[in-house]
C-alpha atoms as a PDB file:
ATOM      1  CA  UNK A   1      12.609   5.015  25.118  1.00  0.00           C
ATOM      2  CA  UNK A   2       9.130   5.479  23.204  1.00  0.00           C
ATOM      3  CA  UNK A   3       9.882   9.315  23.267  1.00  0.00           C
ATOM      4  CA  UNK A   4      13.257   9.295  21.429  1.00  0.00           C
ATOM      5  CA  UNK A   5      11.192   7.093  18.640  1.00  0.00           C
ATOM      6  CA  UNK A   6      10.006  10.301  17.657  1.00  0.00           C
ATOM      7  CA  UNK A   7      13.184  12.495  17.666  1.00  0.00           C
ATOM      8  CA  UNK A   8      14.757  13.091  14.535  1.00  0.00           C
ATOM      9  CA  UNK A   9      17.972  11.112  14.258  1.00  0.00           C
ATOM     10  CA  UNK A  10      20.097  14.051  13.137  1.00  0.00           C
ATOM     11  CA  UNK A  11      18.807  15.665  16.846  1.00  0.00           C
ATOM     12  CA  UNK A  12      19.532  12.374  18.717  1.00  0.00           C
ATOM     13  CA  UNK A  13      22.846  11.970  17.350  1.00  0.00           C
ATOM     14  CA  UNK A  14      23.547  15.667  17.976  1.00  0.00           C
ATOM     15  CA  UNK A  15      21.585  16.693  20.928  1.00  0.00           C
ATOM     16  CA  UNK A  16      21.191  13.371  23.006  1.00  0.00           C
ATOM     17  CA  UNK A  17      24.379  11.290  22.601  1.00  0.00           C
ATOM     18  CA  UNK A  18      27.388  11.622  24.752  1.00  0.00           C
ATOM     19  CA  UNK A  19      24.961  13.274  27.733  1.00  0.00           C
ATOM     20  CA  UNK A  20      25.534  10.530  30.262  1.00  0.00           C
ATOM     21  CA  UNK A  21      25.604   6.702  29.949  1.00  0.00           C
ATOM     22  CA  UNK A  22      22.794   5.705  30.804  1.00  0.00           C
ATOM     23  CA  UNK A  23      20.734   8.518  27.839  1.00  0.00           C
ATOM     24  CA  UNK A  24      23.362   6.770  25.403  1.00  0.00           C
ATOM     25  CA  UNK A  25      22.221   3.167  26.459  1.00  0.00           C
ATOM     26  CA  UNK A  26      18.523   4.111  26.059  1.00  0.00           C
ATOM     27  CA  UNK A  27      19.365   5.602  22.560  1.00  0.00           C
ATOM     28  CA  UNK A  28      21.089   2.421  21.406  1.00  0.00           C
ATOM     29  CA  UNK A  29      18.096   0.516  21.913  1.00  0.00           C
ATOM     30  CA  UNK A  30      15.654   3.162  20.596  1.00  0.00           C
ATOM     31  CA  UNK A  31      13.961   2.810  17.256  1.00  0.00           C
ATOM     32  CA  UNK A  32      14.782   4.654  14.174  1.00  0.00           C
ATOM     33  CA  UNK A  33      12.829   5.755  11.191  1.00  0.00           C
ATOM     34  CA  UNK A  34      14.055   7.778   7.889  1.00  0.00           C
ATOM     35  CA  UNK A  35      12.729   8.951   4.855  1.00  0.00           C
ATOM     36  CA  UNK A  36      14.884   9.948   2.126  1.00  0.00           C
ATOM     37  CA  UNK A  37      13.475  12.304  -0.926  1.00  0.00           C
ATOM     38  CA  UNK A  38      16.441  12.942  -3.118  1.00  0.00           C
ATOM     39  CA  UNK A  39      20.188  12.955  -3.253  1.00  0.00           C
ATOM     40  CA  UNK A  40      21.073  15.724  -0.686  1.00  0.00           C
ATOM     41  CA  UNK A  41      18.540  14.417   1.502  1.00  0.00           C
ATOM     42  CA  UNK A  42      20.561  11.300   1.127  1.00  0.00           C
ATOM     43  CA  UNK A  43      24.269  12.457   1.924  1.00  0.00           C
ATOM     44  CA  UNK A  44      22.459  14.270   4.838  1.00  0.00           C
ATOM     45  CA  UNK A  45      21.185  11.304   6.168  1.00  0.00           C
ATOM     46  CA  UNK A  46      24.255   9.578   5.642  1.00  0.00           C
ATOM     47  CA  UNK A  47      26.046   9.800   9.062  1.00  0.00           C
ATOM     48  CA  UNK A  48      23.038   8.783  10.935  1.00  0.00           C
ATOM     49  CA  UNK A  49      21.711   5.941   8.476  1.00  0.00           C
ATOM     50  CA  UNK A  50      25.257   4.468   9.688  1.00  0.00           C
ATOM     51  CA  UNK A  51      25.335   5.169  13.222  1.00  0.00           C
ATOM     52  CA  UNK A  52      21.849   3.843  13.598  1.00  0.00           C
ATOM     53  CA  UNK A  53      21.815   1.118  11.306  1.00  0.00           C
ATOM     54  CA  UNK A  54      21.001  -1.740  13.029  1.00  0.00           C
ATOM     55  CA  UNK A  55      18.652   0.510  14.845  1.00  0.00           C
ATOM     56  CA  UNK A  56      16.336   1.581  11.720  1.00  0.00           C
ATOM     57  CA  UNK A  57      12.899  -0.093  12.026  1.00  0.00           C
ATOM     58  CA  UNK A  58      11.171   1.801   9.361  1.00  0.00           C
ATOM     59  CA  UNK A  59      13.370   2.954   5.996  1.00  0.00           C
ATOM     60  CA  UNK A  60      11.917   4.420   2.880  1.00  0.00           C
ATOM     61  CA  UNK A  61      14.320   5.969  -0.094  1.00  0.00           C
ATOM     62  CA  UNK A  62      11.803   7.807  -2.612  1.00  0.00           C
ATOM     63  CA  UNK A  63      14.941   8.271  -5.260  1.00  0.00           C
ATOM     64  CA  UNK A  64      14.728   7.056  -8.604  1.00  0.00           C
ATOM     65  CA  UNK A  65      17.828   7.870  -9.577  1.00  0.00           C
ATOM     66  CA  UNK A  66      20.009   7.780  -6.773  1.00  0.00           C
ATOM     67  CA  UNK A  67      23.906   8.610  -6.858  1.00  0.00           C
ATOM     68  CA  UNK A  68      24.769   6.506  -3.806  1.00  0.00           C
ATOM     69  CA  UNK A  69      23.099   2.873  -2.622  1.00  0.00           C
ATOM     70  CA  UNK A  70      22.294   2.133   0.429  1.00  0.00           C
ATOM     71  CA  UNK A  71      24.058  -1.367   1.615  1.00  0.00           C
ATOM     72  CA  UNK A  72      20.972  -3.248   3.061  1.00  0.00           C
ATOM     73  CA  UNK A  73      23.042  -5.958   5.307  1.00  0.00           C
ATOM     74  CA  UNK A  74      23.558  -3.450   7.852  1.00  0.00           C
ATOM     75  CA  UNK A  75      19.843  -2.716   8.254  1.00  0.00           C
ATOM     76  CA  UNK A  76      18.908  -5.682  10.456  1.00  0.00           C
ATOM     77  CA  UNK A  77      16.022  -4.727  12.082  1.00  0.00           C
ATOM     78  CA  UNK A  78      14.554  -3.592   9.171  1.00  0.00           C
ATOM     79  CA  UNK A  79      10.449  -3.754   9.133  1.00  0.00           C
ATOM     80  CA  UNK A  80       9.697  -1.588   6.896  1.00  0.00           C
ATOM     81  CA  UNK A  81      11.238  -1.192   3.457  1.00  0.00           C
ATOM     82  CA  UNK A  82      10.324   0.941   0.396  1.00  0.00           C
ATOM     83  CA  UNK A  83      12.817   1.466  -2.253  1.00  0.00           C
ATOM     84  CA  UNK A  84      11.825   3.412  -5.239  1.00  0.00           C
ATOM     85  CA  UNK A  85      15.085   2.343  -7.236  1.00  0.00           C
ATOM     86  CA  UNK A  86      17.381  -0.797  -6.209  1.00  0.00           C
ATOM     87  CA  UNK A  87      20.461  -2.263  -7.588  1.00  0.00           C
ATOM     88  CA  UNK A  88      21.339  -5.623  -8.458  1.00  0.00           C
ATOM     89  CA  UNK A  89      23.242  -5.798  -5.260  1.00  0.00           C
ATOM     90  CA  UNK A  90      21.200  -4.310  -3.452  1.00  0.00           C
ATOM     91  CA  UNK A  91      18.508  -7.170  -4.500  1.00  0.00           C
ATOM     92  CA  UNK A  92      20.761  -9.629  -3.799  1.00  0.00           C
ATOM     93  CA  UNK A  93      21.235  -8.788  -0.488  1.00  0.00           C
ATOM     94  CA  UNK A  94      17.819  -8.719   0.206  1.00  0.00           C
ATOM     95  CA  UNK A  95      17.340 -11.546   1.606  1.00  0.00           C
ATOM     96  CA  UNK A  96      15.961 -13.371   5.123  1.00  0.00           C
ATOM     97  CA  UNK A  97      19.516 -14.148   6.568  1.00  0.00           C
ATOM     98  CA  UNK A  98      19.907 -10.302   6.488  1.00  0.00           C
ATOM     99  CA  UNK A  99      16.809  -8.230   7.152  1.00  0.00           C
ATOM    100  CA  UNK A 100      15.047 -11.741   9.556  1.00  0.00           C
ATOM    101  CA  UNK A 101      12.394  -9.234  10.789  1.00  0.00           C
ATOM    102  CA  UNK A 102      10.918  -7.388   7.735  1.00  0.00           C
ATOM    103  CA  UNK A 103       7.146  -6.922   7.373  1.00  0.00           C
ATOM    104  CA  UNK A 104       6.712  -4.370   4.877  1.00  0.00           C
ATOM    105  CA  UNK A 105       8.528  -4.428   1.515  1.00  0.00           C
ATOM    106  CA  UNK A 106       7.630  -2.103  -1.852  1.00  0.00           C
ATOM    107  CA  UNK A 107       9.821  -0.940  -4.730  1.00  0.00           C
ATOM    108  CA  UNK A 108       9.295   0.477  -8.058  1.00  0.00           C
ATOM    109  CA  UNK A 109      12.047  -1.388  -9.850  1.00  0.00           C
ATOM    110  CA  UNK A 110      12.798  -5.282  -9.572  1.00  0.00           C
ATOM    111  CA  UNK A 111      12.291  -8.171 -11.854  1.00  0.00           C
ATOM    112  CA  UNK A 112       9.351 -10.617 -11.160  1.00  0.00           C
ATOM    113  CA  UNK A 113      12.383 -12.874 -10.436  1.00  0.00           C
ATOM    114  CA  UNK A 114      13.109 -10.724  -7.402  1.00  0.00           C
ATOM    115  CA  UNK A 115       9.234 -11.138  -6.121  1.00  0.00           C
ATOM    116  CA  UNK A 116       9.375 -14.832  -7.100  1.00  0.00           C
ATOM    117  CA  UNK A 117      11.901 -15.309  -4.313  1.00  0.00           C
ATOM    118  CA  UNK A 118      10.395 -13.224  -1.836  1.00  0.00           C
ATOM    119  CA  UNK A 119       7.005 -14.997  -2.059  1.00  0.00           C
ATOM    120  CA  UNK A 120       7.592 -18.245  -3.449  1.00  0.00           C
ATOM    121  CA  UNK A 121      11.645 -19.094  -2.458  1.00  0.00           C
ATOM    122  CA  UNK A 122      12.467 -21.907  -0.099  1.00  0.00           C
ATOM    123  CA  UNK A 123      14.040 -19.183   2.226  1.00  0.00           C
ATOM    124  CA  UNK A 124      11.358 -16.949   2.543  1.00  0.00           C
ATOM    125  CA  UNK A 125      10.426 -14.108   5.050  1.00  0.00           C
ATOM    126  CA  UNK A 126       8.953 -15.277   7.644  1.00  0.00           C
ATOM    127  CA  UNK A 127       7.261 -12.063   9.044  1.00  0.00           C
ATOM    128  CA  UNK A 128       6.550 -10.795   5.755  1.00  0.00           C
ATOM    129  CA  UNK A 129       2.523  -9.715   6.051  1.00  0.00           C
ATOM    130  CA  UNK A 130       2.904  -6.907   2.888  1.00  0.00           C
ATOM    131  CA  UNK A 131       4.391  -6.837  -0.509  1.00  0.00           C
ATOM    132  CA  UNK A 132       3.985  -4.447  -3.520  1.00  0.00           C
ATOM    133  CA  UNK A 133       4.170  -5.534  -6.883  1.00  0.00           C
ATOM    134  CA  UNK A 134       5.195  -2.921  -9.554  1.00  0.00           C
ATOM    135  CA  UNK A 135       4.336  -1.619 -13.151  1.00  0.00           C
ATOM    136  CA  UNK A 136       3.868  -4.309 -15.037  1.00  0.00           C
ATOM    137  CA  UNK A 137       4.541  -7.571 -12.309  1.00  0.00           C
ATOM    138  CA  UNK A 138       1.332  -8.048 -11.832  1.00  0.00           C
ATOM    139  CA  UNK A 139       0.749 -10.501 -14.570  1.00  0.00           C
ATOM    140  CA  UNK A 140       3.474 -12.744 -13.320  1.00  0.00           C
ATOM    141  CA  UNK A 141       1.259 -13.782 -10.195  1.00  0.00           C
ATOM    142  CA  UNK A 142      -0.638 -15.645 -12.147  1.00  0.00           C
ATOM    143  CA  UNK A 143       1.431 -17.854 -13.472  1.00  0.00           C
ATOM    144  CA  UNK A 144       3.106 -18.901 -10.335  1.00  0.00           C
ATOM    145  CA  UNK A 145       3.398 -22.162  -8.375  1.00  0.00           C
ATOM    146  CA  UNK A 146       0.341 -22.525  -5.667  1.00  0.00           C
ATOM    147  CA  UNK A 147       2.450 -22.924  -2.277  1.00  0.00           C
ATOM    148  CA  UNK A 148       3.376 -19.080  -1.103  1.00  0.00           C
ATOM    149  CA  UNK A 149       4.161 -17.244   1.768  1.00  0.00           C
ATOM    150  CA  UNK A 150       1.004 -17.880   4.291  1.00  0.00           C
ATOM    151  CA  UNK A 151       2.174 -14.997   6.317  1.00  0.00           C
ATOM    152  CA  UNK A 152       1.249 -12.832   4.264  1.00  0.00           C
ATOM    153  CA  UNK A 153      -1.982 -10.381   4.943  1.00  0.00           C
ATOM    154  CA  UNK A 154      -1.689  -7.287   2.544  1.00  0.00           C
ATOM    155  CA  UNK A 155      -0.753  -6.895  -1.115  1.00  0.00           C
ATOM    156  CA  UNK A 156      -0.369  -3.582  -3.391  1.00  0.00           C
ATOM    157  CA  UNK A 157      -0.892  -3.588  -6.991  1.00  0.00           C
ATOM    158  CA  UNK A 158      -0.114  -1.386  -9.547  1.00  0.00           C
ATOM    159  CA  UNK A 159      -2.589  -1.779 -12.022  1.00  0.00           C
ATOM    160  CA  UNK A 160      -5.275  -5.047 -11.996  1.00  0.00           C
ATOM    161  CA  UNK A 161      -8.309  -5.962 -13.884  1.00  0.00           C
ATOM    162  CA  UNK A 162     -12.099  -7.946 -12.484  1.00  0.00           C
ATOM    163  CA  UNK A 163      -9.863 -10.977 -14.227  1.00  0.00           C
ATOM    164  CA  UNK A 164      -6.294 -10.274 -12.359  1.00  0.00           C
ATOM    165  CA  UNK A 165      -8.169 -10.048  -8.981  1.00  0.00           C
ATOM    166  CA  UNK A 166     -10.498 -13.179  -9.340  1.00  0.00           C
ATOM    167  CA  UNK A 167      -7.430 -15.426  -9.840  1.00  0.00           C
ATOM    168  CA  UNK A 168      -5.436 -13.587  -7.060  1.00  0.00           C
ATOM    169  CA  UNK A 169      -7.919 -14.358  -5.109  1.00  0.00           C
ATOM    170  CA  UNK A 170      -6.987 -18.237  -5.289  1.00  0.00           C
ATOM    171  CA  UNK A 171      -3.663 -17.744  -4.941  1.00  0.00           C
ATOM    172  CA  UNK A 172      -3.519 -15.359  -1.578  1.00  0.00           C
ATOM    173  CA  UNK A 173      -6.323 -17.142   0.253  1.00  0.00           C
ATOM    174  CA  UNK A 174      -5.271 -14.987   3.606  1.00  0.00           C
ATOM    175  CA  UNK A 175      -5.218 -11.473   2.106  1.00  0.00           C
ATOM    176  CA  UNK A 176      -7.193  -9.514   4.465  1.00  0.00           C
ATOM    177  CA  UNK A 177      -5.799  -6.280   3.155  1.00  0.00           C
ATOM    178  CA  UNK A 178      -5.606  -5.371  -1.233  1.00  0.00           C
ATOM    179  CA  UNK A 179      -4.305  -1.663  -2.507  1.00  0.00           C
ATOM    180  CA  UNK A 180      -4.479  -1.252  -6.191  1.00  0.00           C
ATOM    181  CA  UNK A 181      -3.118   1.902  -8.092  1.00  0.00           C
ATOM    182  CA  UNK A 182      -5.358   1.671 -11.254  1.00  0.00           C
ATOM    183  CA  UNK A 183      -8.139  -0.536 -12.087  1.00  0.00           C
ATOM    184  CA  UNK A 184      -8.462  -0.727 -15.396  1.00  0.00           C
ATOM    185  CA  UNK A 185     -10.765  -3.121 -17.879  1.00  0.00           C
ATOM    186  CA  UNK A 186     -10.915  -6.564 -18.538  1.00  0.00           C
ATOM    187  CA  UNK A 187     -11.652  -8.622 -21.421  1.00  0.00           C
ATOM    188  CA  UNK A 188     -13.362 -11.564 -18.862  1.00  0.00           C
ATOM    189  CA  UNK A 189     -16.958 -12.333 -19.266  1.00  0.00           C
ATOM    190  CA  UNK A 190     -17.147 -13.421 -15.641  1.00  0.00           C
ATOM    191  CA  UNK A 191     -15.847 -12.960 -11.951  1.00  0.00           C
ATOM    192  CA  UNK A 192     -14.474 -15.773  -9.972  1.00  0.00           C
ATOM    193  CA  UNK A 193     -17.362 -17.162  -7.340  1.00  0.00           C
ATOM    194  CA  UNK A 194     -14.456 -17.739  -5.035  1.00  0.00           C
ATOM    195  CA  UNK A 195     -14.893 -16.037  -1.158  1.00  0.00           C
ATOM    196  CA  UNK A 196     -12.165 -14.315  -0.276  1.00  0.00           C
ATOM    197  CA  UNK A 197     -10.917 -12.902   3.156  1.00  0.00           C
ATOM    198  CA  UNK A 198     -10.339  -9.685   2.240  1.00  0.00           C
ATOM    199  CA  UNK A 199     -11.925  -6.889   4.533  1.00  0.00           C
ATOM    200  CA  UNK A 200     -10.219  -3.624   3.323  1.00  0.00           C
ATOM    201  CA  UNK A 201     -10.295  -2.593  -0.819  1.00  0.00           C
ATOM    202  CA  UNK A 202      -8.751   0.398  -1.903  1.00  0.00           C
ATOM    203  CA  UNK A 203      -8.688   1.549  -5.397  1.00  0.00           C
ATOM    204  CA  UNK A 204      -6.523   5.023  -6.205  1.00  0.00           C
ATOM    205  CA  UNK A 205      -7.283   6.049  -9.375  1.00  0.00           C
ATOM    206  CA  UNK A 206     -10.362   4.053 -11.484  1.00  0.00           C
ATOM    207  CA  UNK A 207      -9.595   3.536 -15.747  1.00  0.00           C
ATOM    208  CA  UNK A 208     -11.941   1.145 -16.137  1.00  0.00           C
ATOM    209  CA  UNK A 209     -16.014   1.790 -16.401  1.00  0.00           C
ATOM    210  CA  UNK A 210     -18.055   1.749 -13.195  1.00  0.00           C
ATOM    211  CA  UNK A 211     -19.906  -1.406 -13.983  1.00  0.00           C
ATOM    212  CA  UNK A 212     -16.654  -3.420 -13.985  1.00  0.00           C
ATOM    213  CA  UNK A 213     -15.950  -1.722 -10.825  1.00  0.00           C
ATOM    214  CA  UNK A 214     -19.450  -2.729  -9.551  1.00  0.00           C
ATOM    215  CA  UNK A 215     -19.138  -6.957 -11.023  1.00  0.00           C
ATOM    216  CA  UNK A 216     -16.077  -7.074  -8.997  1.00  0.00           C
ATOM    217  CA  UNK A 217     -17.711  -5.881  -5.416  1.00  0.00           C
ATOM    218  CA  UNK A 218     -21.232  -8.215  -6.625  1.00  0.00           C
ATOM    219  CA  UNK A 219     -19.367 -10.799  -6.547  1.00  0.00           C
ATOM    220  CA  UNK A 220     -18.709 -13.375  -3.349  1.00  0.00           C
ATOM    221  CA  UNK A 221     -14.986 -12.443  -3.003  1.00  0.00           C
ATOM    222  CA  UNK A 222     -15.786  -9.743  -1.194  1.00  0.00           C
ATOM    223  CA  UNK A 223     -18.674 -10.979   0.608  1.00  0.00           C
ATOM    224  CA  UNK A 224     -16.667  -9.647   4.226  1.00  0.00           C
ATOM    225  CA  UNK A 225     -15.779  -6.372   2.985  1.00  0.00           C
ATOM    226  CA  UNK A 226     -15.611  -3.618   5.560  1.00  0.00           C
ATOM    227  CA  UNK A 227     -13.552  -1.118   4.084  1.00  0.00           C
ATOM    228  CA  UNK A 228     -13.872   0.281   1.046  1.00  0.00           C
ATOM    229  CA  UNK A 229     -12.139   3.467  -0.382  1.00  0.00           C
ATOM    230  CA  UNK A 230     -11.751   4.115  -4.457  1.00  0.00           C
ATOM    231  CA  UNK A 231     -11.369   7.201  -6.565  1.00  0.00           C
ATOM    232  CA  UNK A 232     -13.914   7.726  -9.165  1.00  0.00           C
ATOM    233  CA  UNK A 233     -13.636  10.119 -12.877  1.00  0.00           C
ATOM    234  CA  UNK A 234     -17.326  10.156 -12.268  1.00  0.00           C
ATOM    235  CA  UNK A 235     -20.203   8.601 -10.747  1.00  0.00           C
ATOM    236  CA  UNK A 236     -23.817   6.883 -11.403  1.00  0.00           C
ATOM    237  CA  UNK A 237     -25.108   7.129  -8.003  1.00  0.00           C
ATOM    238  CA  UNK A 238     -27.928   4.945  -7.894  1.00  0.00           C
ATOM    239  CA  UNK A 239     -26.093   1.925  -9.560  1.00  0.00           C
ATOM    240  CA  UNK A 240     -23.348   2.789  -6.393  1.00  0.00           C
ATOM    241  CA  UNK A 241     -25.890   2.447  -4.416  1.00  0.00           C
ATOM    242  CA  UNK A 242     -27.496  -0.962  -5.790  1.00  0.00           C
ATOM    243  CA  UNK A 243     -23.986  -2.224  -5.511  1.00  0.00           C
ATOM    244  CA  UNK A 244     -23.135  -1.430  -1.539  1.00  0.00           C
ATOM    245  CA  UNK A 245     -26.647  -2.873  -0.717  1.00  0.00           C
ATOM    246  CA  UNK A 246     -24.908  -6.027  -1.799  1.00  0.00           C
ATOM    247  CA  UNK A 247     -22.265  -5.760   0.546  1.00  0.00           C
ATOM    248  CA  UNK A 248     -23.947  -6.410   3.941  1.00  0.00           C
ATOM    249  CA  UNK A 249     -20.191  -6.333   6.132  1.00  0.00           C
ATOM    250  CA  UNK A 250     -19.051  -2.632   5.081  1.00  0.00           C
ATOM    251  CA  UNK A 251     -18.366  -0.020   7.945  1.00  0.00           C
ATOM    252  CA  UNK A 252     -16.667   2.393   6.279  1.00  0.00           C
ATOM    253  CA  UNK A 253     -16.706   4.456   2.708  1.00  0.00           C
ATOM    254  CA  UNK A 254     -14.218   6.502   1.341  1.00  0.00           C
ATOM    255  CA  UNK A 255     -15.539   7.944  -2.179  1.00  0.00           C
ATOM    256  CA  UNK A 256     -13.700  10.969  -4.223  1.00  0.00           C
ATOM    257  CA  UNK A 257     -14.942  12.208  -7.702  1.00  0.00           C
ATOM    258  CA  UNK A 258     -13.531  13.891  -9.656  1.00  0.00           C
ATOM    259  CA  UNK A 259     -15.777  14.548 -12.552  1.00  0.00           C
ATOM    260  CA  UNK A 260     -19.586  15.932 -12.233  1.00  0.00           C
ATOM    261  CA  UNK A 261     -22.139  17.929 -13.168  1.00  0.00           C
ATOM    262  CA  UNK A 262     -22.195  21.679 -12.455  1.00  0.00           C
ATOM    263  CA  UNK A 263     -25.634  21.654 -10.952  1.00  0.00           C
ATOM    264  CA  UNK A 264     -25.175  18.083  -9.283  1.00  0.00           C
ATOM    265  CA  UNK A 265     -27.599  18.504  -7.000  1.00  0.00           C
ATOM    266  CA  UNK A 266     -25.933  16.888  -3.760  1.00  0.00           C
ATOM    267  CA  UNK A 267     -29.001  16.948  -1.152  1.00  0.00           C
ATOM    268  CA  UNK A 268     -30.824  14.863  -3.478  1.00  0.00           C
ATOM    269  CA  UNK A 269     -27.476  12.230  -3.778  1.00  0.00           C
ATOM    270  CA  UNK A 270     -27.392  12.265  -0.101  1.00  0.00           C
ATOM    271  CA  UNK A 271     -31.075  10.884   0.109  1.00  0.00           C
ATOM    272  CA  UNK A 272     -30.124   7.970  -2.579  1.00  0.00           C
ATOM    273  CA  UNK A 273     -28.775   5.657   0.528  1.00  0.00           C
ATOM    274  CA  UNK A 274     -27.239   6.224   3.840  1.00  0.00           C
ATOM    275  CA  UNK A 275     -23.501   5.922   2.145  1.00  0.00           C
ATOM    276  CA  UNK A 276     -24.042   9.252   0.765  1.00  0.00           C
ATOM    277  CA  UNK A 277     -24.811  11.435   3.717  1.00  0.00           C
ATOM    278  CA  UNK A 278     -21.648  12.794   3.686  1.00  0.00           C
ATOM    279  CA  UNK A 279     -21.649  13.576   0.605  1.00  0.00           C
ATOM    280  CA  UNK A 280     -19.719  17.250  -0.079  1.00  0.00           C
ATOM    281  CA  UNK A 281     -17.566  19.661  -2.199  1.00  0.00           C
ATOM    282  CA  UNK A 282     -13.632  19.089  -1.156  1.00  0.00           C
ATOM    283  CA  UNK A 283     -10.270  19.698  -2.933  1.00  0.00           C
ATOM    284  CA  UNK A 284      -7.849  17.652  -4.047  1.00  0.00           C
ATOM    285  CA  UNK A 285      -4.195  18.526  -4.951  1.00  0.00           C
ATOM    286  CA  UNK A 286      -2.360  17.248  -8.437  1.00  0.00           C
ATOM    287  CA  UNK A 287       0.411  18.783  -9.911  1.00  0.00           C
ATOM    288  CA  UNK A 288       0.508  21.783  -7.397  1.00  0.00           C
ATOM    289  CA  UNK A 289      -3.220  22.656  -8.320  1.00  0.00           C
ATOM    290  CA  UNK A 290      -6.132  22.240  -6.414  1.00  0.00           C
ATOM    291  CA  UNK A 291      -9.225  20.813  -7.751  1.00  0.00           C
ATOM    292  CA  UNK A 292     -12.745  20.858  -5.734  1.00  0.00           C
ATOM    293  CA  UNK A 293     -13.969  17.051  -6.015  1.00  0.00           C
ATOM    294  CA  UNK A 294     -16.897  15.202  -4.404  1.00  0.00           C
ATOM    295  CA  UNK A 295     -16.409  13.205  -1.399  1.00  0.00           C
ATOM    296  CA  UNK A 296     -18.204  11.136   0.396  1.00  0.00           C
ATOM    297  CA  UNK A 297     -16.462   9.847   4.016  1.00  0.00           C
ATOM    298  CA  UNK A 298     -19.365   7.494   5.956  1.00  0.00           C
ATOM    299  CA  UNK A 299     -18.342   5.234   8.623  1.00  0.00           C
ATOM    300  CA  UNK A 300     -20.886   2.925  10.687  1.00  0.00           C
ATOM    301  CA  UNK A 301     -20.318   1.520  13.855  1.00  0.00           C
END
């Protein structure tokens, strides 16, 4: 049954069903995954989002202006969910009655109002462990009642400050796992002393300077970091390496930069701590060009 997992549904509806009974009865119980990139994509999918439905475990619809909705009561054994753009209905039918076994939930589009329920509602998901907030949602966290959903273990931000984090800190005490798109400055004059369980940081694209970035890992909320992977514009190197000295749990280091000098001299960055022995030239792709970055990629056992 694991095989067909990994079968695209337009070959298991096509190729697979209607062999024998017993191929059909392992199909009906195997699971189904889709991604959809834009409209056509869509009314391709279309027969086999509605044979399978009930059967889709993992569902993500990058449209942000799509010409036909998906109806999400008829995905029930939803897990994961990422919708780029969502009706009001669709919203509305979001809900724990019809998707009980969701885990993974991100869109680009809803009111706070919409996260509010999901995280703070008396019906709440039960196996929710990861939410995304999006542009401009952040801020709402923080103003939100203390009791939320305790299952969950990973949250995605679109943009946070030192400031946003600290006090996000006391409101998801068992967030293991934090994603943030941009990082950007903070008008705070201090980071929260509170310890945090968070193990895994990753920061995608850095607006702030690198000293805020370096207060926020000095601080105790992420005392038991292990994993740490952020994008830099550019890079002091010794104060980076000052500021993982201070983080005695970390295993693993994912480091891109963007911005340097054109005679960086990289074997004598490598020598500056143990983080930065794999320190070297790489490329990185935005808006179909190719740019050659720095990278570090260091993992300890």
């Amino acid at each position: 049954m694991a095989l067909f997992s990994f079968i695209r549904p337009k070959d298991l509806l096509q190729g697979w069903y209607h062999l024998n009974s017993h191929i059909n009865a392992i199909l009906r119980s195997a699971s189904i995954s889709i991604e959809i990139n834009n409209n056509d994509d869509f009314d391709n999918n279309l027969p086999y989002l509605q044979h399978f439905c009930s059967q889709i475990i993992y569902l993500r619809d990058n449209r942000l202006m799509p010409r036909s909705r998906l109806d999400l009561r008829s995905f029930t054994n939803i897990r994961y969910l990422y919708l780029a753009y969502c009706s009001k209905d669709q919203w509305e039918h979001l809900h724990p009655r019809n998707q009980p076994n969701l885990t993974r939930f991100f869109s680009l589009s809803p009111s706070s109002s919409v996260y509010e329920r999901i995280l703070f509602g008396e019906e709440r998901f039960s196996n929710l462990i990861s939410v995304g907030y999006p542009r401009g949602a952040t801020i709402q966290l923080l103003h939100l009642p203390k009791s939320i959903n305790r299952t969950l273990r990973h949250l995605h931000l679109y943009s946070a400050s030192n400031d946003i984090i600290s006090r996000l800190v006391e409101h998801f005490p068992h967030i293991i796992s934090l994603s943030i798109e941009y990082f950007y400055s903070s008008n705070a004059s201090s980071v929260s002393t509170t310890t945090s369980n968070v193990s895994c940081l990753t920061i995608k694209h850095m607006l702030s300077s690198q000293m805020d970035f370096d207060e926020l890992l000095s601080s105790e909320q992420f005392a038991h970091l292990t994993k740490l992977r952020v994008a830099f514009n550019t890079c002091n190197f010794d104060q980076l390496a000052q500021t993982l000295t201070k983080l005695p749990c970390l295993r693993l280091l994912h480091l891109k930069i963007r911005t340097y000098p054109i005679n960086v001299d990289v074997d004598t960055i490598r020598l500056q701590s143990p983080w930065f022995l794999t320190l070297d030239y790489g490329c990185l792709v935005n808006d179909k060009k190719i740019d050659r970055i720095l990278i570090v990629k260091t993992e300890r056992e």
